[in-house]
N, C-alpha and C. Protein backbone atom coordinates (compact mmCIF):
# COMPACT_ATOMS: atom_id res chain seq x y z
N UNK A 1 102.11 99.67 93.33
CA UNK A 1 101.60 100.94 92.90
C UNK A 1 102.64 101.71 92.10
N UNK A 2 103.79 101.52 92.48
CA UNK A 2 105.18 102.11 91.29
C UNK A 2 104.91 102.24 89.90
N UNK A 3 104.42 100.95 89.71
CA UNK A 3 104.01 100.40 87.86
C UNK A 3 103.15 100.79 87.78
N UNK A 4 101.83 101.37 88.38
CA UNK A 4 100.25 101.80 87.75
C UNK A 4 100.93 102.98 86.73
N UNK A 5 100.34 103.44 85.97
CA UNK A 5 100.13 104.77 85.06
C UNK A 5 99.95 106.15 85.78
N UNK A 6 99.00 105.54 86.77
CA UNK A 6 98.52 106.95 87.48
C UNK A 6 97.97 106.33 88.93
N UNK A 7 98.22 107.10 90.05
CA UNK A 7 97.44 106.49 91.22
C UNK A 7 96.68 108.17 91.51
N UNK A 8 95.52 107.82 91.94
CA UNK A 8 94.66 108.86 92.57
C UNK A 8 94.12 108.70 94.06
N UNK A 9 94.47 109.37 94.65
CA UNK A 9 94.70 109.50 95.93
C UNK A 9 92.83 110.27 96.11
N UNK A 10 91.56 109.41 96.87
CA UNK A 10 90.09 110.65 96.39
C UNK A 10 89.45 109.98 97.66
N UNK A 11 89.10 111.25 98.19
CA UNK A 11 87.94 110.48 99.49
C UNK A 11 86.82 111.54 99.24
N UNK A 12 85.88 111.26 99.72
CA UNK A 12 84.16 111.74 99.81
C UNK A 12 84.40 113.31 100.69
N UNK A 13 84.13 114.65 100.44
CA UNK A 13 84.40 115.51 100.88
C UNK A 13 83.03 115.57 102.11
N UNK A 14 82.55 114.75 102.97
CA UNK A 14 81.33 115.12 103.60
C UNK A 14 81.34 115.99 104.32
N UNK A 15 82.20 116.96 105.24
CA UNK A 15 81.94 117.86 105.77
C UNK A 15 82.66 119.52 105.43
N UNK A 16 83.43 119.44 104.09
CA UNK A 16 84.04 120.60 103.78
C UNK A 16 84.80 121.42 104.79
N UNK A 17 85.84 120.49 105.11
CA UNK A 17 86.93 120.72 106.49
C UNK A 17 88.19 120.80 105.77
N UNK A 18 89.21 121.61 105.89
CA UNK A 18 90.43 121.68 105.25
C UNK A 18 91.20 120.85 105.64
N UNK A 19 91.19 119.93 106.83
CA UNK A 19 91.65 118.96 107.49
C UNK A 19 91.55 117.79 106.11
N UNK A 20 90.51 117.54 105.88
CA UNK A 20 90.84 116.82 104.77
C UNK A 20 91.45 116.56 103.47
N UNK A 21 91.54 118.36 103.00
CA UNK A 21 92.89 117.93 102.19
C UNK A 21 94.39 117.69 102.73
N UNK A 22 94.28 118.31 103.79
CA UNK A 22 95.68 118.15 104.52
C UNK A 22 96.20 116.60 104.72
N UNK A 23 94.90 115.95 104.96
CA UNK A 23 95.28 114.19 104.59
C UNK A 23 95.38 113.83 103.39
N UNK A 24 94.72 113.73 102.28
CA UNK A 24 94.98 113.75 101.14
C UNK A 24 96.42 113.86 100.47
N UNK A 25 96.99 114.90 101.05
CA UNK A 25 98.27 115.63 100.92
C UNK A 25 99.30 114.13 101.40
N UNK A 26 98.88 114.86 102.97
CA UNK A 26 99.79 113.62 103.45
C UNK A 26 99.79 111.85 103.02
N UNK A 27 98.80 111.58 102.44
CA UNK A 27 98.79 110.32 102.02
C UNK A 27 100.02 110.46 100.66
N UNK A 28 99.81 111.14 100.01
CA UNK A 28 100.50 111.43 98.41
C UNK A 28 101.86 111.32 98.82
N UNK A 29 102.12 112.43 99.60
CA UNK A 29 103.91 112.41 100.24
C UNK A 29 104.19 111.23 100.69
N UNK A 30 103.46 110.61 101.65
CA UNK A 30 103.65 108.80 102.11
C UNK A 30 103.99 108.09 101.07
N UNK A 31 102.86 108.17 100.02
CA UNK A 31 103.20 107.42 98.66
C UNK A 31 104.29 107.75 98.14
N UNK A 32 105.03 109.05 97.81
CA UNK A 32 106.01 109.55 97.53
C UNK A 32 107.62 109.35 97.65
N UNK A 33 107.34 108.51 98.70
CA UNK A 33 108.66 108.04 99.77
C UNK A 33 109.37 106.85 98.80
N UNK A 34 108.50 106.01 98.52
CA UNK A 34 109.27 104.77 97.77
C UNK A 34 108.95 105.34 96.05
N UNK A 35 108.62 106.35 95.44
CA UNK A 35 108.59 106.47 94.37
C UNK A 35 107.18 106.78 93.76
N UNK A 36 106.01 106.64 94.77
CA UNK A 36 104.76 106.32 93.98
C UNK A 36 104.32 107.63 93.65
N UNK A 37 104.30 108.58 92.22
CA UNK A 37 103.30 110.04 92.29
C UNK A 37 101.87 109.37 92.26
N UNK A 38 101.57 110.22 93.20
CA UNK A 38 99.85 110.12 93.07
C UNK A 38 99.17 111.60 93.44
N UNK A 39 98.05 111.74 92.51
CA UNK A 39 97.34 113.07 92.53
C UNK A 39 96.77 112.91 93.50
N UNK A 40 95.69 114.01 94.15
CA UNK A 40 95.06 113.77 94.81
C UNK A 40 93.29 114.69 94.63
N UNK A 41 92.16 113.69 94.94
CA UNK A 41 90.90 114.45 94.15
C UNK A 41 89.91 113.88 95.75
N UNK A 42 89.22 115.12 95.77
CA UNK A 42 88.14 115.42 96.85
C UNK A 42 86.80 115.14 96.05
N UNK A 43 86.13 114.12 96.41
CA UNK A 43 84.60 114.31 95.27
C UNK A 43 83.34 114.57 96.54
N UNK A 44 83.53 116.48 95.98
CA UNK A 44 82.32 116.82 96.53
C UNK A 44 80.77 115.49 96.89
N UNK A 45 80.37 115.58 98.11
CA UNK A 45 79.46 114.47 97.89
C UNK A 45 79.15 114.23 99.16
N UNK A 46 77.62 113.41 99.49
CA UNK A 46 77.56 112.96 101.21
C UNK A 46 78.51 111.79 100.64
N UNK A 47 78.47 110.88 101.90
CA UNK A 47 79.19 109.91 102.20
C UNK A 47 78.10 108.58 101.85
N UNK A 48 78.64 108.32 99.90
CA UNK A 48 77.69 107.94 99.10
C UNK A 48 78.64 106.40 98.38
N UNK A 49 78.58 105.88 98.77
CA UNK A 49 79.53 104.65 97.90
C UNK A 49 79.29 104.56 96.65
N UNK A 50 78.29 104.92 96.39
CA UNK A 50 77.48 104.88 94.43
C UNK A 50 78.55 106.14 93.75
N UNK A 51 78.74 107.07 95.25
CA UNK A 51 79.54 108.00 93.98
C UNK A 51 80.93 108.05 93.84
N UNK A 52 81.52 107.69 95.13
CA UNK A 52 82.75 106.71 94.74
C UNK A 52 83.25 105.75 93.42
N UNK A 53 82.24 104.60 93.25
CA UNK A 53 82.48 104.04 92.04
C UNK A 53 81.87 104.61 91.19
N UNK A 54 81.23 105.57 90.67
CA UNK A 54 81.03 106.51 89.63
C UNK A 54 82.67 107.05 89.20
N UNK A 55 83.03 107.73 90.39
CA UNK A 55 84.04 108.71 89.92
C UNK A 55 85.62 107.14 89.53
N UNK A 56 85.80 106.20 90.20
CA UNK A 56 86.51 105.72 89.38
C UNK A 56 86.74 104.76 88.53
N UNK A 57 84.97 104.79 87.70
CA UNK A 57 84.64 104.59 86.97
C UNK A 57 84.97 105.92 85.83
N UNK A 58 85.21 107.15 85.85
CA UNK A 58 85.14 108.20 85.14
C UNK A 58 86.38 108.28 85.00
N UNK A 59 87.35 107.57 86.23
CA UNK A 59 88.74 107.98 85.47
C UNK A 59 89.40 106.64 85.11
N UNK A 60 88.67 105.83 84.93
CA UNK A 60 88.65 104.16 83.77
C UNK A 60 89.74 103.65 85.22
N UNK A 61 89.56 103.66 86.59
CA UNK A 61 90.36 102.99 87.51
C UNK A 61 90.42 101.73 87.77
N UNK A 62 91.77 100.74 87.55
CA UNK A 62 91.19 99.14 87.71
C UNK A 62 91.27 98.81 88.85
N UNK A 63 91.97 99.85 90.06
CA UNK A 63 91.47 98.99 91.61
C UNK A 63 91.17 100.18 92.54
N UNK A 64 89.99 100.15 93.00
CA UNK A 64 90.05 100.49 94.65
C UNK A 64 90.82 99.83 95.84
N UNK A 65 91.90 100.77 96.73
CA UNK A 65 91.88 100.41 97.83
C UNK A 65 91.35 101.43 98.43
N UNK A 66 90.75 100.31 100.11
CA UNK A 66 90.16 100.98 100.75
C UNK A 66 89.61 100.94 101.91
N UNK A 67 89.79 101.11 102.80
CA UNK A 67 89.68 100.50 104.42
C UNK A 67 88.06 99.98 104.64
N UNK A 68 87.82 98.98 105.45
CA UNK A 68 86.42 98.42 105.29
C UNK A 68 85.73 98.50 106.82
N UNK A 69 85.14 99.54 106.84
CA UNK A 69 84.64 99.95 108.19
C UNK A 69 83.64 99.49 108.81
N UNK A 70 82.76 99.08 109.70
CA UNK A 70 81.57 98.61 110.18
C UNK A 70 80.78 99.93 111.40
N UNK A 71 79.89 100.31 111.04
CA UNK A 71 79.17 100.94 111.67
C UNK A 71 77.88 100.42 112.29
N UNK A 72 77.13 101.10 113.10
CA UNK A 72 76.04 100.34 113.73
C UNK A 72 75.28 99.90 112.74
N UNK A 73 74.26 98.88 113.27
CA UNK A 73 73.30 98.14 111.94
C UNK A 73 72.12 99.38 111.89
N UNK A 74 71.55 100.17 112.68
CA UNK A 74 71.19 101.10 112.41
C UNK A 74 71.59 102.14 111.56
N UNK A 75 72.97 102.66 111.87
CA UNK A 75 73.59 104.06 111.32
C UNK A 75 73.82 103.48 109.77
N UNK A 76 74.04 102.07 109.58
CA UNK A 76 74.31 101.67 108.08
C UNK A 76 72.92 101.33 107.56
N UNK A 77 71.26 100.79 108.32
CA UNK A 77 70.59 100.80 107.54
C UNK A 77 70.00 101.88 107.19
N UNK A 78 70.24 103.13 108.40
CA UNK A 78 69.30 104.69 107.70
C UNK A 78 70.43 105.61 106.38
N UNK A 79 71.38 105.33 106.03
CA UNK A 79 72.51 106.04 105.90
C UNK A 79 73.31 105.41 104.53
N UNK A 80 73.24 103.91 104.54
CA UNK A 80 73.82 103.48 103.66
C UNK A 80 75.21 103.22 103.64
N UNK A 81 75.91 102.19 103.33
CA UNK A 81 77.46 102.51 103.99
C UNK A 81 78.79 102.26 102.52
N UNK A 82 79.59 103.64 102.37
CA UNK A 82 80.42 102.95 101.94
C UNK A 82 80.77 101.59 101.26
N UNK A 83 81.66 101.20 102.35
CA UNK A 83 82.06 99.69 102.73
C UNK A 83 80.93 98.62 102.38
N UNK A 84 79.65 99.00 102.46
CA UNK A 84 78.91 97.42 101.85
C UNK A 84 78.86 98.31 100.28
N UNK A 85 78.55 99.18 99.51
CA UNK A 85 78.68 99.44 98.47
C UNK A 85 79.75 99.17 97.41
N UNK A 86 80.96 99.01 98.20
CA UNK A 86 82.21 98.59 97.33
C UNK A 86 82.17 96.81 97.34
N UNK A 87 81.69 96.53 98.69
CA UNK A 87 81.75 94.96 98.50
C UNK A 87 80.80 94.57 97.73
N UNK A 88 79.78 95.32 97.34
CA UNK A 88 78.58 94.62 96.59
C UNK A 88 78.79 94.66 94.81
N UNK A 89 79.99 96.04 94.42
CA UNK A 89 80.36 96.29 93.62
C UNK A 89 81.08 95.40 92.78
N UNK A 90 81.15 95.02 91.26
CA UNK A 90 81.17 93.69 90.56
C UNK A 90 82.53 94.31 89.38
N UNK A 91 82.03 95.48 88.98
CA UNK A 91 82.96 96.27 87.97
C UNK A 91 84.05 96.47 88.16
N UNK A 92 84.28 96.73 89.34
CA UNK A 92 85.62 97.11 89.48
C UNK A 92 86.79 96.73 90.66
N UNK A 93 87.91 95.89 90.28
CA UNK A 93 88.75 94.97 91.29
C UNK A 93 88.89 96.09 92.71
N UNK A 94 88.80 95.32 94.05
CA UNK A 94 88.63 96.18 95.27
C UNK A 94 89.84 95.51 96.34
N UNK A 95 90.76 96.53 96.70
CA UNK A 95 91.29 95.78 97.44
C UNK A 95 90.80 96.51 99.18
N UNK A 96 90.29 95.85 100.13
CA UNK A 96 90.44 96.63 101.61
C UNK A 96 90.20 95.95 102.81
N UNK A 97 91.04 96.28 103.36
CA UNK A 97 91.12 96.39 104.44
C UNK A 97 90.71 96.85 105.77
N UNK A 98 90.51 95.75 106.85
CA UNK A 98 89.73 96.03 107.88
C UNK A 98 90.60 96.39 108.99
């Protein structure tokens, strides 16, 4: 991540909690430690995987990372999940982790 151009630090704002930029934050400073600047962007939104790869699609991004979560087969078939949206995703290189 040293060599990217730009790293963007962006999670799904679903409940409009200040707690979440406070992580945001803290992820950037983490990155910060060995050299990496990275911004950091909140995309207003439910918890929508379509709008995830929209937005880094908008800022021409060549990788997602991104932790790969499993929720009930219920809560992911009424709800939609993240995590199967990025794996189903073709455009854009994904790196994550379970």
């Amino acid at each position: 991540m040293a060599k990217a151009n730009e790293v963007v630090v962006a999670t799904i704002d679903t409940d409009r909690d200040e707690s979440i930029r406070n992580s945001l934050a803290d992820v950037a400073v983490y990155l910060g430690h060995p050299g990496v600047m990275a911004r950091t962007e909140l995309i207003p939104s439910s918890a929508n995987g379509e709008r995830l790869v929209a937005f880094a699609r908008s800022i021409h991004a060549d990788l997602i990372v991104s932790g790969a979560y499993g929720h009930s087969r219920v809560r992911e078939w009424a709800f939609g999940g993240v995590t199967r949206t990025l794996i189903r995703e073709s455009g854009i290189n994904r790196f994550m982790s379970y």
